[in-house]
C-alpha atoms as a PDB file:
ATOM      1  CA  UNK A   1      -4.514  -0.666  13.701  1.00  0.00           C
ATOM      2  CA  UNK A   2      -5.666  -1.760  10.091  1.00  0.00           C
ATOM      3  CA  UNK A   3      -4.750  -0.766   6.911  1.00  0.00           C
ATOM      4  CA  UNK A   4      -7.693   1.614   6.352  1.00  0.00           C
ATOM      5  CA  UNK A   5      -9.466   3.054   9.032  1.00  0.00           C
ATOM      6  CA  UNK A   6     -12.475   5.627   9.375  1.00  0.00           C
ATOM      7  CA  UNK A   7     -12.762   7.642  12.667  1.00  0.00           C
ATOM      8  CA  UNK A   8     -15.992   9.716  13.225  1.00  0.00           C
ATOM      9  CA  UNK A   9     -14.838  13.597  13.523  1.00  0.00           C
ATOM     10  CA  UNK A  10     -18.265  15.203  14.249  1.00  0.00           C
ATOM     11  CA  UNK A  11     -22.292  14.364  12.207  1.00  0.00           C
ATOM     12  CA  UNK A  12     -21.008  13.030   8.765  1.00  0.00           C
ATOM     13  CA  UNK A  13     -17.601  13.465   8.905  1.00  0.00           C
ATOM     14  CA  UNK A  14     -14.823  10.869   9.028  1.00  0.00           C
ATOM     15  CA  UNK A  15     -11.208  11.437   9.714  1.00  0.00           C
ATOM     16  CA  UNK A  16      -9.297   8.700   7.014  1.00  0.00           C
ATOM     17  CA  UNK A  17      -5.935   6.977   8.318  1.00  0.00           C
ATOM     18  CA  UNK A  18      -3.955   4.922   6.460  1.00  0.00           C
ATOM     19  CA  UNK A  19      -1.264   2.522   6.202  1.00  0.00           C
ATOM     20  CA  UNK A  20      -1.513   0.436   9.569  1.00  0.00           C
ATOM     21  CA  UNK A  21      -0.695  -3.357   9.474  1.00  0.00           C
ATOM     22  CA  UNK A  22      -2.659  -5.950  11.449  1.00  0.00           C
ATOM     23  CA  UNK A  23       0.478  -6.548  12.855  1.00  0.00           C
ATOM     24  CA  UNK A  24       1.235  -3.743  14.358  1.00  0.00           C
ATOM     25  CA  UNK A  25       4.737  -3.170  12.729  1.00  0.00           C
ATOM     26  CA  UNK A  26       3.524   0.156  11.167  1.00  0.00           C
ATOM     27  CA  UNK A  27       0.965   2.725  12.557  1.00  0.00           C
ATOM     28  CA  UNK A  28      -1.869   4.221  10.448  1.00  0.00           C
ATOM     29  CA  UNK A  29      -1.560   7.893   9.681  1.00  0.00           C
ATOM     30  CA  UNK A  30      -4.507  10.216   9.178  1.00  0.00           C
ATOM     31  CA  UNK A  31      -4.706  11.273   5.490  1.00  0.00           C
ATOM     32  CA  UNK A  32      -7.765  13.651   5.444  1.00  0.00           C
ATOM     33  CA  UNK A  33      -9.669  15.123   8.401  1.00  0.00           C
ATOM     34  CA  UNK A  34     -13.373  16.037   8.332  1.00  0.00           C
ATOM     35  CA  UNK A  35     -14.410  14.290   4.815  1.00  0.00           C
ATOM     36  CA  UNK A  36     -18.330  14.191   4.372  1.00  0.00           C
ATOM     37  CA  UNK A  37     -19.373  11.201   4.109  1.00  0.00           C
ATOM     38  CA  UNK A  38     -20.723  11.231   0.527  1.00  0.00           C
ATOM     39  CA  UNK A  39     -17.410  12.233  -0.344  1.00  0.00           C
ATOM     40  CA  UNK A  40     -15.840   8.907   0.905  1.00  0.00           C
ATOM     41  CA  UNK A  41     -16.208   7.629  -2.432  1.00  0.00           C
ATOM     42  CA  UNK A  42     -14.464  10.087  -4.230  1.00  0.00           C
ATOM     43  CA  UNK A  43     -11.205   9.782  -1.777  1.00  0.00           C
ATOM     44  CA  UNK A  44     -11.196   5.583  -1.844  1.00  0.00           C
ATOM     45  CA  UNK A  45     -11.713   5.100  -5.932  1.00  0.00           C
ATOM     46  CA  UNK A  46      -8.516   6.235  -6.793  1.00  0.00           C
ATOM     47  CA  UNK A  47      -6.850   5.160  -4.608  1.00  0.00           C
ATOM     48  CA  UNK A  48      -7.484   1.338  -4.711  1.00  0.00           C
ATOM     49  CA  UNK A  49      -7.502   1.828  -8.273  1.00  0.00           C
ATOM     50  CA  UNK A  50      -3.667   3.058  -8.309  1.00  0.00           C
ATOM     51  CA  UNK A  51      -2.790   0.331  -5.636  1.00  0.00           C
ATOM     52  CA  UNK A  52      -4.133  -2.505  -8.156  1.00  0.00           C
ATOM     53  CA  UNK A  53      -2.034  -0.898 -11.045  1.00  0.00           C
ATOM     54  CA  UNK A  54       0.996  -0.099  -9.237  1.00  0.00           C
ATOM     55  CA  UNK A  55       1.139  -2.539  -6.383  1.00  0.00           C
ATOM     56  CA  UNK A  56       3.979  -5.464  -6.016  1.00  0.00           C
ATOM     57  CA  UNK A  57       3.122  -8.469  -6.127  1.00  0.00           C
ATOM     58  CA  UNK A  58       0.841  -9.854  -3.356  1.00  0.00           C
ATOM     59  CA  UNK A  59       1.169  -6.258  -1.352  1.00  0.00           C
ATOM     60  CA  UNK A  60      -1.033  -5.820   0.641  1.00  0.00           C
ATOM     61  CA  UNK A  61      -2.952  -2.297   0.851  1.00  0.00           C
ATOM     62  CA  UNK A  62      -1.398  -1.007   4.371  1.00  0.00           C
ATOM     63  CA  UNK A  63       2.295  -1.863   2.576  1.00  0.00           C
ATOM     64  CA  UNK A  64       1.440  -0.135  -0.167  1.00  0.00           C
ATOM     65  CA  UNK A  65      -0.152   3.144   0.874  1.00  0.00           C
ATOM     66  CA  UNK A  66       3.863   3.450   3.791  1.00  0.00           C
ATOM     67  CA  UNK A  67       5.750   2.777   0.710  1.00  0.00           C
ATOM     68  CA  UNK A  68       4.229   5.195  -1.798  1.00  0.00           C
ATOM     69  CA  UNK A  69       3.929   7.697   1.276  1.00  0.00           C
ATOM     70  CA  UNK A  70       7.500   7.238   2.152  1.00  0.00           C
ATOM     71  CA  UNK A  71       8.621   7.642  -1.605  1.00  0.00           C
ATOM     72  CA  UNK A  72       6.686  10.949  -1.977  1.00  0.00           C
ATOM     73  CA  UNK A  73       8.717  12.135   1.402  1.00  0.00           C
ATOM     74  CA  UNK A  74      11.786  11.980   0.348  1.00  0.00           C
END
């Protein structure tokens, strides 16, 4: 699974999973479930715009989104 990943949930609506690495050392987990697709926008802007201020250097977006997730966990 990839770091980002868009599953159809019904006309227009996407379920959104993140955090899945190419090589398949970490699984994606869904984030939002049945999010219109003109609001796709609104959900992806921020965050790629907090993962290019407050990623480490050269980390990738799948590393980033299991890190920040884990942090919030805890």
């Amino acid at each position: 699974m990839d770091e980002l990943g868009l599953v159809g949930n019904g006309p227009n609506n996407y379920q959104i999973w993140l955090g899945g690495m190419p090589t398949q050392t970490s699984l994606a987990r869904t984030l939002m479930n049945k999010v219109k697709i003109q609001d796709l926008e609104k959900v992806f802007e921020p965050l790629f715009y907090i993962w290019r201020l407050k990623r480490k250097s050269r980390e990738s977006f799948g590393d980033f989104t299991n890190r920040v997730a884990r942090h919030i966990s805890e």
